[in-house]
PDB file of N, CA and C in Angstrom:
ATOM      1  N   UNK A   1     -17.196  18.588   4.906  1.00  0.00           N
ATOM      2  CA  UNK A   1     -17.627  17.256   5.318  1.00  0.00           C
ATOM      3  C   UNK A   1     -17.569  16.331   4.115  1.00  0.00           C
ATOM      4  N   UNK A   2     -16.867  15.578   4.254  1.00  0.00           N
ATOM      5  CA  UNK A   2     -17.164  14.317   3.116  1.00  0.00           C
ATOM      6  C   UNK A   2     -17.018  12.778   3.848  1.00  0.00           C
ATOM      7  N   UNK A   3     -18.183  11.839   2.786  1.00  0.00           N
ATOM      8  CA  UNK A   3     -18.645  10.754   3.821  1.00  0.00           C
ATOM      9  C   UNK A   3     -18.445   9.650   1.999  1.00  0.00           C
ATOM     10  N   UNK A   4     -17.222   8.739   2.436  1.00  0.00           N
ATOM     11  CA  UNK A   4     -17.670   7.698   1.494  1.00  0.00           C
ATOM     12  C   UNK A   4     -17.305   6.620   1.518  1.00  0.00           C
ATOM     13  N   UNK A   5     -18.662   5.918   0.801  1.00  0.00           N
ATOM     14  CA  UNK A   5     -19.027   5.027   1.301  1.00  0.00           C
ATOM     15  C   UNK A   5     -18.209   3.254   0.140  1.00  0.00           C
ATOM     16  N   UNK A   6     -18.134   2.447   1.080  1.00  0.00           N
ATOM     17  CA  UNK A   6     -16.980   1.104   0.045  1.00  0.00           C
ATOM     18  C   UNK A   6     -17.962  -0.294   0.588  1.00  0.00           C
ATOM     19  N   UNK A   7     -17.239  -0.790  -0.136  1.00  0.00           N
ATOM     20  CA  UNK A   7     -17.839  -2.297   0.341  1.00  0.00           C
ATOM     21  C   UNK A   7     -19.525  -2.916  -0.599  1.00  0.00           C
ATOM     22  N   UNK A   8     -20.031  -2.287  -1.531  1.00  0.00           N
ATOM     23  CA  UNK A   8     -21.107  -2.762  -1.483  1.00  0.00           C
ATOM     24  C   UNK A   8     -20.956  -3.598  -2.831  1.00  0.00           C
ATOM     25  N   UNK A   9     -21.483  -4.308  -3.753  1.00  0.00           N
ATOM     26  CA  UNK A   9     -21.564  -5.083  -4.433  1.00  0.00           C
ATOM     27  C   UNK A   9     -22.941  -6.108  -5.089  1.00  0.00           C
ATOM     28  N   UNK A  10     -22.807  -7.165  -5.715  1.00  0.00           N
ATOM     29  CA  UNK A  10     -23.631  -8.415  -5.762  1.00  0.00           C
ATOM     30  C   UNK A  10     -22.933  -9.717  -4.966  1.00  0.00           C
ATOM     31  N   UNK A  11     -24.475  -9.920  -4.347  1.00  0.00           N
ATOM     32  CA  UNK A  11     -23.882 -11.161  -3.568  1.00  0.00           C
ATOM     33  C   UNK A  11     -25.478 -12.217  -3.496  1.00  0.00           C
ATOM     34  N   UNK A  12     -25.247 -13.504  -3.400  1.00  0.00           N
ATOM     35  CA  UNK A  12     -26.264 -14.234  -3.591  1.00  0.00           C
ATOM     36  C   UNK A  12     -27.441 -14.158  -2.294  1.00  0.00           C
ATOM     37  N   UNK A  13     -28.158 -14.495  -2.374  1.00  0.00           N
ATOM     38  CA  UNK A  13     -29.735 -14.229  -1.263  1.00  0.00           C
ATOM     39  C   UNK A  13     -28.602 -15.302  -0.162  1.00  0.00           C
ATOM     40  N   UNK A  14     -29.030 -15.000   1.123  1.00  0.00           N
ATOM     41  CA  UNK A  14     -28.528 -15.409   2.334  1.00  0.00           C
ATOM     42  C   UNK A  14     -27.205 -15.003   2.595  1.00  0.00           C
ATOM     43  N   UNK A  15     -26.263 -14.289   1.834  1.00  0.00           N
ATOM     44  CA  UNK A  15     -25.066 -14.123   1.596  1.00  0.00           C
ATOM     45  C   UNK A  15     -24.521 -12.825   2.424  1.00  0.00           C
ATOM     46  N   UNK A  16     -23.561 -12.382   2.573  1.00  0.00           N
ATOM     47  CA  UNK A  16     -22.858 -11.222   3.594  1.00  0.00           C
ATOM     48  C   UNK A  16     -22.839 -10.241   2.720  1.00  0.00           C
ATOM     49  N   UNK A  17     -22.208  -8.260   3.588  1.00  0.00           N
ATOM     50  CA  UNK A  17     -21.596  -7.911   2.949  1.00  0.00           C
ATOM     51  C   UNK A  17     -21.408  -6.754   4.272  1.00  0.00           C
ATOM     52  N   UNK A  18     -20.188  -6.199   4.276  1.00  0.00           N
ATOM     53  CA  UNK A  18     -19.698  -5.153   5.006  1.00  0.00           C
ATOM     54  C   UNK A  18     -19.417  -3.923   4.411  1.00  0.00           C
ATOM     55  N   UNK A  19     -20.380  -2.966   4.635  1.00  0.00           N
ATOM     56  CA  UNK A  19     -19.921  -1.671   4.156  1.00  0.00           C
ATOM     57  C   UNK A  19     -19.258  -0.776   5.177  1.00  0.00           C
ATOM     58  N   UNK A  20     -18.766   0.229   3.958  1.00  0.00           N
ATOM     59  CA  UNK A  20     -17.695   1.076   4.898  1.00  0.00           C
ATOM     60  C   UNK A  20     -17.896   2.623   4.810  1.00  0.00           C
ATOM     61  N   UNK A  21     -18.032   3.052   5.968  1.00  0.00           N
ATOM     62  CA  UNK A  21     -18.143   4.662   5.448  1.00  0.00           C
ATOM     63  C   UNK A  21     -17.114   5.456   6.108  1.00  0.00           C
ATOM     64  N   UNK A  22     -15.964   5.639   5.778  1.00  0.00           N
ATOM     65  CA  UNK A  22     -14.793   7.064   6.321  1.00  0.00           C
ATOM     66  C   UNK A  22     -15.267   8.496   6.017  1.00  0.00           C
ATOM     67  N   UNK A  23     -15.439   9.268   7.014  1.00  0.00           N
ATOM     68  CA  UNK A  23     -15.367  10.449   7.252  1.00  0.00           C
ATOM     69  C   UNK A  23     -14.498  11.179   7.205  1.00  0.00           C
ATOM     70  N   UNK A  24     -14.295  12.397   6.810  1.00  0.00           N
ATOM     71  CA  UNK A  24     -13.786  13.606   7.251  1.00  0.00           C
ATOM     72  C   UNK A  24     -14.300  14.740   7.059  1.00  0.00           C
ATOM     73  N   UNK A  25     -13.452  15.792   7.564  1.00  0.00           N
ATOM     74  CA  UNK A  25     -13.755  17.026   7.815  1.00  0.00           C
ATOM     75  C   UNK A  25     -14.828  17.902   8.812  1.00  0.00           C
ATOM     76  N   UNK A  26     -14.687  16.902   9.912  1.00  0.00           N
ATOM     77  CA  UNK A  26     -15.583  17.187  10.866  1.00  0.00           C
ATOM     78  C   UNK A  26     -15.470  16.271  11.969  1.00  0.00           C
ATOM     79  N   UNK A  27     -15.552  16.493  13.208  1.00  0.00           N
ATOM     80  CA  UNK A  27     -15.082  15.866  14.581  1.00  0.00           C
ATOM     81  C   UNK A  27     -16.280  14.627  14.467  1.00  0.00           C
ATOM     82  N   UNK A  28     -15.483  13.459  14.488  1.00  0.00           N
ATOM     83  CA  UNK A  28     -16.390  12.539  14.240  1.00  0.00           C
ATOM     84  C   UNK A  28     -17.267  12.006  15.206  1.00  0.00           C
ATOM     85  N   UNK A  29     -15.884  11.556  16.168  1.00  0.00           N
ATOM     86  CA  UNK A  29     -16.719  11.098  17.690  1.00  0.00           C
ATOM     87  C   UNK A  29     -17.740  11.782  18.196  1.00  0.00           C
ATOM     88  N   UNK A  30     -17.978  12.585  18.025  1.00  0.00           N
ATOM     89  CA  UNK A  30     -18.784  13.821  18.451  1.00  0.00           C
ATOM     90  C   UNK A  30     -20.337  13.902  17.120  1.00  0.00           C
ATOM     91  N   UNK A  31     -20.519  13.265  16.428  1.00  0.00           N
ATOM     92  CA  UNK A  31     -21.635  12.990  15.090  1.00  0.00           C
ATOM     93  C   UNK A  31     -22.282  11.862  15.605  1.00  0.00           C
ATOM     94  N   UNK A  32     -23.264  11.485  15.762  1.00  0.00           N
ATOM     95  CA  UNK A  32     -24.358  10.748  15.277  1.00  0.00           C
ATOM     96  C   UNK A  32     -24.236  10.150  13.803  1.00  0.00           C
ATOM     97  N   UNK A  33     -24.687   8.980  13.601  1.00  0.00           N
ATOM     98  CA  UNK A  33     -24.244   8.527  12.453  1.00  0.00           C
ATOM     99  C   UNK A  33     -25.417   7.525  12.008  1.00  0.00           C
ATOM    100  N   UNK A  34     -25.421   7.372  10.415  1.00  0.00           N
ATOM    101  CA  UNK A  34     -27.014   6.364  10.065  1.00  0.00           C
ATOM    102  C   UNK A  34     -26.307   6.447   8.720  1.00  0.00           C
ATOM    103  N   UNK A  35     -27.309   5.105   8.864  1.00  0.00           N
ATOM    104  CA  UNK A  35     -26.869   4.353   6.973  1.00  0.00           C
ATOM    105  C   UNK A  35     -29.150   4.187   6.889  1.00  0.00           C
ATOM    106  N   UNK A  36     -28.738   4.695   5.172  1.00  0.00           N
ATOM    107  CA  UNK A  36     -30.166   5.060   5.010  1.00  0.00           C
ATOM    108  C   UNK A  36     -30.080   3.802   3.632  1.00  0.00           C
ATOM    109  N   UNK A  37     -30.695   3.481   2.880  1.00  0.00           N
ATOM    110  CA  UNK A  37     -31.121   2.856   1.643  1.00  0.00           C
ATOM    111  C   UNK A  37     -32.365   3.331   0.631  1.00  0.00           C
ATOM    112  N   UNK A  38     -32.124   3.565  -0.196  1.00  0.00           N
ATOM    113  CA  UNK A  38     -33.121   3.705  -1.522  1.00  0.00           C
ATOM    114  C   UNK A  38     -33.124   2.751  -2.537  1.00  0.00           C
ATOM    115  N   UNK A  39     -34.586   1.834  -2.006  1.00  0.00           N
ATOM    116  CA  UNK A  39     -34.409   0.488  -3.081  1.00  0.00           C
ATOM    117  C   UNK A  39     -35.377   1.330  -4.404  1.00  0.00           C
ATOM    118  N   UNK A  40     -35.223   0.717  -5.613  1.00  0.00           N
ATOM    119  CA  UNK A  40     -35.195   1.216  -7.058  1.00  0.00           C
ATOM    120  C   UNK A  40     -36.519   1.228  -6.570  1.00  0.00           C
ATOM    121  N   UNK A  41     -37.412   2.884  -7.313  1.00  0.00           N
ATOM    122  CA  UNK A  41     -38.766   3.281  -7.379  1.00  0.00           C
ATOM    123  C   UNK A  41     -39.217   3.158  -6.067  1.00  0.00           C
ATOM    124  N   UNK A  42     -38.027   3.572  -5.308  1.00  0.00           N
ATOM    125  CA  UNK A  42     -38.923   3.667  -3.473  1.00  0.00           C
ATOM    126  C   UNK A  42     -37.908   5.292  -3.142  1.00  0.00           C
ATOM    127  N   UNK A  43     -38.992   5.909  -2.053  1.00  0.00           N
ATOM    128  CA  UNK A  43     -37.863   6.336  -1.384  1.00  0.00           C
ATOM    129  C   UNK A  43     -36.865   6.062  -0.107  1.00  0.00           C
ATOM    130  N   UNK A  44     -36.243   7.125   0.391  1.00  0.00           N
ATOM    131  CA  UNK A  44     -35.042   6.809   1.201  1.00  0.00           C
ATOM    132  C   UNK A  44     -35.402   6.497   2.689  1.00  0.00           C
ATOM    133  N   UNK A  45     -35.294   5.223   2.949  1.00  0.00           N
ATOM    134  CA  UNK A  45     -35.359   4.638   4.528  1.00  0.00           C
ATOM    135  C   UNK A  45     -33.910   4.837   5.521  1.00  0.00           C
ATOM    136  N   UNK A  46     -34.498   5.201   6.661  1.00  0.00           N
ATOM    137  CA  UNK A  46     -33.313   4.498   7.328  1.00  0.00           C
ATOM    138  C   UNK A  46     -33.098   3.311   7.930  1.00  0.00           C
ATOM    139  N   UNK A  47     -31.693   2.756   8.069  1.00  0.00           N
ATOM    140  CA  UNK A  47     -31.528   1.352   8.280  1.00  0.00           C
ATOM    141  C   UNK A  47     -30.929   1.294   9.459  1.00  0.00           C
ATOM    142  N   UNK A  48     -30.201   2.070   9.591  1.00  0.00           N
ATOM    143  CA  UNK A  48     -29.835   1.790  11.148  1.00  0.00           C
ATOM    144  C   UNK A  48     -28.768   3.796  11.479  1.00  0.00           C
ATOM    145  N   UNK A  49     -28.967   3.346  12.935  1.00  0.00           N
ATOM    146  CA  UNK A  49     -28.270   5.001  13.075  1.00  0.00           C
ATOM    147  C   UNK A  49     -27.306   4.495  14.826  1.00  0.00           C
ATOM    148  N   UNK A  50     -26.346   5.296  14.774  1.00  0.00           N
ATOM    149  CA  UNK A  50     -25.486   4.473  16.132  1.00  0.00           C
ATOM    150  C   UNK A  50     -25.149   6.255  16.545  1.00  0.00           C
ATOM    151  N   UNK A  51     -25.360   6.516  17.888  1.00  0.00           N
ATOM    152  CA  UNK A  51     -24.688   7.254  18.776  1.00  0.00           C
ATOM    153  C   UNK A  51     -23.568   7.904  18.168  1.00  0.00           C
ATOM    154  N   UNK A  52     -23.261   9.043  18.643  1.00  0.00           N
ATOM    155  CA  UNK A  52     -21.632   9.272  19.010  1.00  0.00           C
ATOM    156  C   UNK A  52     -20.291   8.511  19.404  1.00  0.00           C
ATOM    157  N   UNK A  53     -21.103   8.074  20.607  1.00  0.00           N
ATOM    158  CA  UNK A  53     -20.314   7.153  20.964  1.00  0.00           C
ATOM    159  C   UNK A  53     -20.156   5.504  21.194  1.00  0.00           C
ATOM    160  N   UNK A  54     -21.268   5.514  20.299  1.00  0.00           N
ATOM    161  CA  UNK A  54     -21.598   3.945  19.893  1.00  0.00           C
ATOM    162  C   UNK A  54     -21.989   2.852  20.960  1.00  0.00           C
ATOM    163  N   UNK A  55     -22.605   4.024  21.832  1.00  0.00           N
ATOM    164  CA  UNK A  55     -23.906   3.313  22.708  1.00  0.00           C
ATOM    165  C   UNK A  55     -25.016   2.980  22.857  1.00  0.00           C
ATOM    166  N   UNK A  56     -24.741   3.412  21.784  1.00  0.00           N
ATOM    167  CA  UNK A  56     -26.921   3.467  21.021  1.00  0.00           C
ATOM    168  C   UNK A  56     -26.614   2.794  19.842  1.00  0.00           C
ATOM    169  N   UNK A  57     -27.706   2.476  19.716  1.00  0.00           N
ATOM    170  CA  UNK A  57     -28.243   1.677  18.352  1.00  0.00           C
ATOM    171  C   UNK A  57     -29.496   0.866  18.262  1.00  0.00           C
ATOM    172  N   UNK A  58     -30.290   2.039  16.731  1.00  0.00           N
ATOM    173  CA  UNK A  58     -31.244   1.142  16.599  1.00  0.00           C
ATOM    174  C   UNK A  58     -31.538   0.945  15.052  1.00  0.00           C
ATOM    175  N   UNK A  59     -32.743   0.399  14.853  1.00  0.00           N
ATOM    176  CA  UNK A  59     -32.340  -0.320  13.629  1.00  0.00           C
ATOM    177  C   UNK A  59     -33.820  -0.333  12.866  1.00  0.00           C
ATOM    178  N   UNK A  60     -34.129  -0.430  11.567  1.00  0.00           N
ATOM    179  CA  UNK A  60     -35.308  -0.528  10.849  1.00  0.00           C
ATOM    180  C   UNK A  60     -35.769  -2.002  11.288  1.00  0.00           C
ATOM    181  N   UNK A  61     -37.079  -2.330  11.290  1.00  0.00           N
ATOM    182  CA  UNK A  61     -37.658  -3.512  11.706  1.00  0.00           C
ATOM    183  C   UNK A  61     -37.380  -4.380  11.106  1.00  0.00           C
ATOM    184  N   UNK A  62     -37.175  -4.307   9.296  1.00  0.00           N
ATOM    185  CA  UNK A  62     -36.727  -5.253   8.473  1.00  0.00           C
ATOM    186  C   UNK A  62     -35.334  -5.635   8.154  1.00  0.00           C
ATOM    187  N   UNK A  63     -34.607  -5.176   9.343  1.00  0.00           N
ATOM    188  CA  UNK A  63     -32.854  -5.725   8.888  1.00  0.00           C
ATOM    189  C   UNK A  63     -32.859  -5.952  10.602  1.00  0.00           C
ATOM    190  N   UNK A  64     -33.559  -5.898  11.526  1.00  0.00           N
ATOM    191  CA  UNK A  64     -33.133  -6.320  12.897  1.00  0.00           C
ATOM    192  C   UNK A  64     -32.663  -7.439  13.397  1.00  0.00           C
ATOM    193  N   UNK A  65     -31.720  -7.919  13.913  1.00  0.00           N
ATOM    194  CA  UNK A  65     -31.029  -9.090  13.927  1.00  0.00           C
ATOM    195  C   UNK A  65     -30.410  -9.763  12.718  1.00  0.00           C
ATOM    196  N   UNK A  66     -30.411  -9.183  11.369  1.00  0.00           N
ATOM    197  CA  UNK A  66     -29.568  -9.563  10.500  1.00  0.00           C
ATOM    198  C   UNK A  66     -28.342  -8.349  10.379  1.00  0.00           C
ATOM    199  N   UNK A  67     -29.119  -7.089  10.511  1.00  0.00           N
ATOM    200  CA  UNK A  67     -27.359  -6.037  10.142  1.00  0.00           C
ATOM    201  C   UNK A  67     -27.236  -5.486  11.399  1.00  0.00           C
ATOM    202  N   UNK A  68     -26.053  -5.190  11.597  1.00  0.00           N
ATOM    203  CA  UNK A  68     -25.461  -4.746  12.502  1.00  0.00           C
ATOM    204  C   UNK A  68     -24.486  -3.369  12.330  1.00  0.00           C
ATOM    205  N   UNK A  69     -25.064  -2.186  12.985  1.00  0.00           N
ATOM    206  CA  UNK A  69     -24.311  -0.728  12.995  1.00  0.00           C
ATOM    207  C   UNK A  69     -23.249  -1.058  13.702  1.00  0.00           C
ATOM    208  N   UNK A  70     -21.667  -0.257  13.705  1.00  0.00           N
ATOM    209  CA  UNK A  70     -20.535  -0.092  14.460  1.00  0.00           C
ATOM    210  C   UNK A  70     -20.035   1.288  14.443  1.00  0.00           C
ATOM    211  N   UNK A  71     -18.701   1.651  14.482  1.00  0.00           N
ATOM    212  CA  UNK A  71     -18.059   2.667  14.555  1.00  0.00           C
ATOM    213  C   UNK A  71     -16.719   2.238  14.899  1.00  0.00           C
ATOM    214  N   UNK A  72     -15.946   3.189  14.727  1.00  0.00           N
ATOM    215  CA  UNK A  72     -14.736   2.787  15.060  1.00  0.00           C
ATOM    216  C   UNK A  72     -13.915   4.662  14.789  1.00  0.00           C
ATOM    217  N   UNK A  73     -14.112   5.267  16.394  1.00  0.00           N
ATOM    218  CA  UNK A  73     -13.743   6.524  16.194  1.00  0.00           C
ATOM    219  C   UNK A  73     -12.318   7.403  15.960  1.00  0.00           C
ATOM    220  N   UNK A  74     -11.762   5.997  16.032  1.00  0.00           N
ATOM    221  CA  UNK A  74      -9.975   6.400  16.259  1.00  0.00           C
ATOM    222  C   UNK A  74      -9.754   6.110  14.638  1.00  0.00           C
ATOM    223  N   UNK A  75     -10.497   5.707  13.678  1.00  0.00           N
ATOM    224  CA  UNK A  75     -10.229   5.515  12.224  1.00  0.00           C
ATOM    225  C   UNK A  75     -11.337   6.037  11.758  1.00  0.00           C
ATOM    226  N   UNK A  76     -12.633   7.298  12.247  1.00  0.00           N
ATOM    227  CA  UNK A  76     -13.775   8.123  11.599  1.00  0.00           C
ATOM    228  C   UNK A  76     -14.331   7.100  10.606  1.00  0.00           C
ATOM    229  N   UNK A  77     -14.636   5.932  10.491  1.00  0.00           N
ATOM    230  CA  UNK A  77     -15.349   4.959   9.875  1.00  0.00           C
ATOM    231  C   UNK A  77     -16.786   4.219  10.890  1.00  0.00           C
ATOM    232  N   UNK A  78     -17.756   4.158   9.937  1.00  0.00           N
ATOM    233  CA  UNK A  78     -18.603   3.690  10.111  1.00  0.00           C
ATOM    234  C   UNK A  78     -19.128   2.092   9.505  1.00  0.00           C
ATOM    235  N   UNK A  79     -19.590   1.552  10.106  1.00  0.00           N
ATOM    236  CA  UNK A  79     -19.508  -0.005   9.265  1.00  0.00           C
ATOM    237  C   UNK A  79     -21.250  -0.001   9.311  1.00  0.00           C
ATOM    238  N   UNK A  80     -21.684  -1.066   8.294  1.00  0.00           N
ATOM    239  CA  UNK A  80     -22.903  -1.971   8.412  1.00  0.00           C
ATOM    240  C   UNK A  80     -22.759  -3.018   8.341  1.00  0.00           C
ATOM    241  N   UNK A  81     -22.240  -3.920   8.971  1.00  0.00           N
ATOM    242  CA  UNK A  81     -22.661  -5.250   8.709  1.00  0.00           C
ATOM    243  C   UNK A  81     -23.744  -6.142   8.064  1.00  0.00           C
ATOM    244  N   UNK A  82     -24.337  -7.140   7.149  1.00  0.00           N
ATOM    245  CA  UNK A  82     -25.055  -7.333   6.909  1.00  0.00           C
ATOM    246  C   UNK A  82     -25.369  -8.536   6.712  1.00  0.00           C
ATOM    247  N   UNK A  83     -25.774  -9.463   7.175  1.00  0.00           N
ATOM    248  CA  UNK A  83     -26.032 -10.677   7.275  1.00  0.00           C
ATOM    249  C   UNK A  83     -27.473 -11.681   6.350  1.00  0.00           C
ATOM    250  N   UNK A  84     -27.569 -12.368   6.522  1.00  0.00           N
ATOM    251  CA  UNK A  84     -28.719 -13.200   5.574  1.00  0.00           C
ATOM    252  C   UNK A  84     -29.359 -11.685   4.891  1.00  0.00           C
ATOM    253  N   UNK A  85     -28.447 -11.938   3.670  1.00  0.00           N
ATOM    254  CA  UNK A  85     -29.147 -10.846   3.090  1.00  0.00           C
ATOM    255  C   UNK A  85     -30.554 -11.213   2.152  1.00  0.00           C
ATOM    256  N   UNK A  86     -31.061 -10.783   2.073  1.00  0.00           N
ATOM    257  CA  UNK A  86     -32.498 -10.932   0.952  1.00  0.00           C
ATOM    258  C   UNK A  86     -32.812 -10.230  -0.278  1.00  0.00           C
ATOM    259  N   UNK A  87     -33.432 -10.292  -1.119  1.00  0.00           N
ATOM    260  CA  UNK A  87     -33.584  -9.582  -2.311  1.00  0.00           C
ATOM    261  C   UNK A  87     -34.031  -8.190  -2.400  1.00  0.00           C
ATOM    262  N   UNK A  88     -34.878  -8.445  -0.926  1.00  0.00           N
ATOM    263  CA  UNK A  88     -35.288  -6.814  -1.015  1.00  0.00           C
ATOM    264  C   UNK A  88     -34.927  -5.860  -0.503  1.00  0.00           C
ATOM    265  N   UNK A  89     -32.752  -6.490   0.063  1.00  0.00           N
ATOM    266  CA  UNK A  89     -32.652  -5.359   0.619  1.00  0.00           C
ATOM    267  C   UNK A  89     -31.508  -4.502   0.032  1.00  0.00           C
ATOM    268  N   UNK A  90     -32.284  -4.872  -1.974  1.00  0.00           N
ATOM    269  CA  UNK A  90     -31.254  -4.205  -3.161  1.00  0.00           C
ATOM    270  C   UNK A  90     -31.654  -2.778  -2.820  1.00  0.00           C
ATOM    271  N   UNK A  91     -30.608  -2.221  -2.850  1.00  0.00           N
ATOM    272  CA  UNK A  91     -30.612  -0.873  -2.612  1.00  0.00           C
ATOM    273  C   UNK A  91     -29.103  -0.193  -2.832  1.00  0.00           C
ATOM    274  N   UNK A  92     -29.385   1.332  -3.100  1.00  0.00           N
ATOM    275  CA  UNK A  92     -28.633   1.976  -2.774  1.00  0.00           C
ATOM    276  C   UNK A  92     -28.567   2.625  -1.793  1.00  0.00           C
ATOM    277  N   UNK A  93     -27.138   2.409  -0.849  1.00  0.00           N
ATOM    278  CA  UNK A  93     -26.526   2.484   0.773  1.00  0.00           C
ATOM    279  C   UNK A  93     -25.744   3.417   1.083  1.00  0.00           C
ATOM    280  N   UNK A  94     -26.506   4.684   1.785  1.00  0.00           N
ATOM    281  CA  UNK A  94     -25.617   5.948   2.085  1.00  0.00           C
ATOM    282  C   UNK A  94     -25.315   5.998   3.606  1.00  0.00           C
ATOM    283  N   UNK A  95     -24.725   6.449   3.485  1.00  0.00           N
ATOM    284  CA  UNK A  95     -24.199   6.963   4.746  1.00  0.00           C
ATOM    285  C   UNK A  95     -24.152   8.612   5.443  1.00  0.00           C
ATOM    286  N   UNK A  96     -24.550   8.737   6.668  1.00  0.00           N
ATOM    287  CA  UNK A  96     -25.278  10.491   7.089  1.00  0.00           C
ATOM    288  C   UNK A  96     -24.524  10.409   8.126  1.00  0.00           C
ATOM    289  N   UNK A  97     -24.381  11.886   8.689  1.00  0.00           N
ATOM    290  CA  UNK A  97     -23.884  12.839   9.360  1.00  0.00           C
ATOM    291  C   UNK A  97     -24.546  14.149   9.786  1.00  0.00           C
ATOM    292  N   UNK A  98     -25.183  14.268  10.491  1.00  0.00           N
ATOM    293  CA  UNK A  98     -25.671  15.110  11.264  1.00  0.00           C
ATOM    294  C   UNK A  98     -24.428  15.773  12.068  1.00  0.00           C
ATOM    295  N   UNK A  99     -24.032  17.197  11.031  1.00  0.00           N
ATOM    296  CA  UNK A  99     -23.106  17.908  11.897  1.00  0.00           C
ATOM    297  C   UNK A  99     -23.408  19.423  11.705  1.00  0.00           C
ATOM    298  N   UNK A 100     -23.728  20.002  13.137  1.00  0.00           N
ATOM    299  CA  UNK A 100     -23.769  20.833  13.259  1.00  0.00           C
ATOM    300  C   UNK A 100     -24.949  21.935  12.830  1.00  0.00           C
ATOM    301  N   UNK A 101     -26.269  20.740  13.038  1.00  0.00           N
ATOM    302  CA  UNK A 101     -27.325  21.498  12.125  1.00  0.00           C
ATOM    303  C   UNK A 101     -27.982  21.183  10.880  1.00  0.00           C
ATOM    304  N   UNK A 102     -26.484  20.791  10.116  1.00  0.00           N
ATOM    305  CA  UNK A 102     -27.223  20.316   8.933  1.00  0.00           C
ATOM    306  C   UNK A 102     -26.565  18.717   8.287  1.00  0.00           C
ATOM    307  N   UNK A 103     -27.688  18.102   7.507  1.00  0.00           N
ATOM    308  CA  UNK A 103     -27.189  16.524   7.433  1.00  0.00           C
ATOM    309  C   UNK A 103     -26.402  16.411   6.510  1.00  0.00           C
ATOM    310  N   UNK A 104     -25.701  15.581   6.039  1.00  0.00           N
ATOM    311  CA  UNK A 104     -24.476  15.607   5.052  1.00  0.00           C
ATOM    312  C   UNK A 104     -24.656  14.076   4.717  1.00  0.00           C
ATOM    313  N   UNK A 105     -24.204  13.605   3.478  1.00  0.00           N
ATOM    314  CA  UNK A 105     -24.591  12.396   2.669  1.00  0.00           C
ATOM    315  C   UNK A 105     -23.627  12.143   1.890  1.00  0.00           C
ATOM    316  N   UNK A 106     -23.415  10.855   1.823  1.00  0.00           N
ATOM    317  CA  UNK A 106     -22.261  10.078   0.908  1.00  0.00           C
ATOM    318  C   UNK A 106     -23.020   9.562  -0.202  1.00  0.00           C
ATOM    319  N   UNK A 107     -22.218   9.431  -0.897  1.00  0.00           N
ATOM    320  CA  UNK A 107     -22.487   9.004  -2.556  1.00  0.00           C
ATOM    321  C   UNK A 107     -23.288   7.705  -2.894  1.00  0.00           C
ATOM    322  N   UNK A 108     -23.138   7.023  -1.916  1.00  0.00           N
ATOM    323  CA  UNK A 108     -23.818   5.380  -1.801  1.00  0.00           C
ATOM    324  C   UNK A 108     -23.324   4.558  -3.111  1.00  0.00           C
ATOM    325  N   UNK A 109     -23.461   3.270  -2.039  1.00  0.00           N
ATOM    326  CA  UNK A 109     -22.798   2.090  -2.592  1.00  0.00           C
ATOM    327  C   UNK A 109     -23.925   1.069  -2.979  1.00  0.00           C
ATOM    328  N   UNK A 110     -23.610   1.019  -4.452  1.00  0.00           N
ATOM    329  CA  UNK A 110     -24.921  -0.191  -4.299  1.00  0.00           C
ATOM    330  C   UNK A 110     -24.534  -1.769  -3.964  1.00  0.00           C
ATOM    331  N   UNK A 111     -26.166  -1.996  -3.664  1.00  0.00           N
ATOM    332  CA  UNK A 111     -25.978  -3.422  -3.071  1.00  0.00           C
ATOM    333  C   UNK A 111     -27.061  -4.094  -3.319  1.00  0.00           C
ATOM    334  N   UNK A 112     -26.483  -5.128  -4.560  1.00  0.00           N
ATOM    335  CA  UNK A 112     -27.520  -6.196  -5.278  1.00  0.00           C
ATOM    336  C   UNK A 112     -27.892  -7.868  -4.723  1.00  0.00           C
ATOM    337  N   UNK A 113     -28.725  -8.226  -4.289  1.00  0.00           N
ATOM    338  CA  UNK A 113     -29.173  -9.460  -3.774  1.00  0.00           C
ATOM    339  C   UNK A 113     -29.719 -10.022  -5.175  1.00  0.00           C
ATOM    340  N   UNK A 114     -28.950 -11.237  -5.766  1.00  0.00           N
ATOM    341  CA  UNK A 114     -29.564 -12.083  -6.775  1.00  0.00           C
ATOM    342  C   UNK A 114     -29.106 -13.066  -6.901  1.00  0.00           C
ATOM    343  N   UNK A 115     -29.425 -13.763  -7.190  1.00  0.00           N
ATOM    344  CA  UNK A 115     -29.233 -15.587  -7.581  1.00  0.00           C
ATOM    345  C   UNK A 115     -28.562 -15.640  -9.096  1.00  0.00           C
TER     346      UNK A 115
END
């Protein structure tokens, strides 16, 4: 299983950013999928988690209606969208896989909110 993750960066408070997570080595459509965050001297939340088949989706209380989970199973990628971003939602952004029992984790991308 390997899960990794692109897209993250510095970007100013209210500002975008789209992350990316490609999979392999494991039937994707068929995984459950979640992007978790660890902001500095906290531990690991989850931020949002989407179905198999990307009929579900739900989301941490503090990014609801700003990020948005996807999928896209014919290219094993996972997206976060992220919209009016804020300062506190610097973190480092992994990406999970629940296959087969046991969870599997990408390297994470960080993602800095500053002026």
């Amino acid at each position: 299983v390997q899960l990794v993750e692109s897209g993250g960066g510095l970007v100013q408070p209210g500002g975008s950013l789209r992350l990316s997570c490609a999979a392999s080595g494991f039937t994707f459509s068929s995984a459950g999928m979640s992007w978790y965050r660890r902001a500095p001297g906290k531990g690991r939340d989850l931020v949002a988690a989407i179905s198999s088949t990307g009929g579900s989706t739900n989301y941490a209380d503090s990014v609801k209606g700003r990020f948005t989970i996807s999928r896209d199973n014919a290219k094993n990628t996972v997206y976060l969208q992220m919209n009016s971003l804020k300062p506190e939602d610097t973190a480092v952004y992994s990406c999970s896989a629940w296959v087969s029992g046991s969870r599997y984790w990408g390297q994470g991308t960080q993602v800095t909110v500053s002026s």
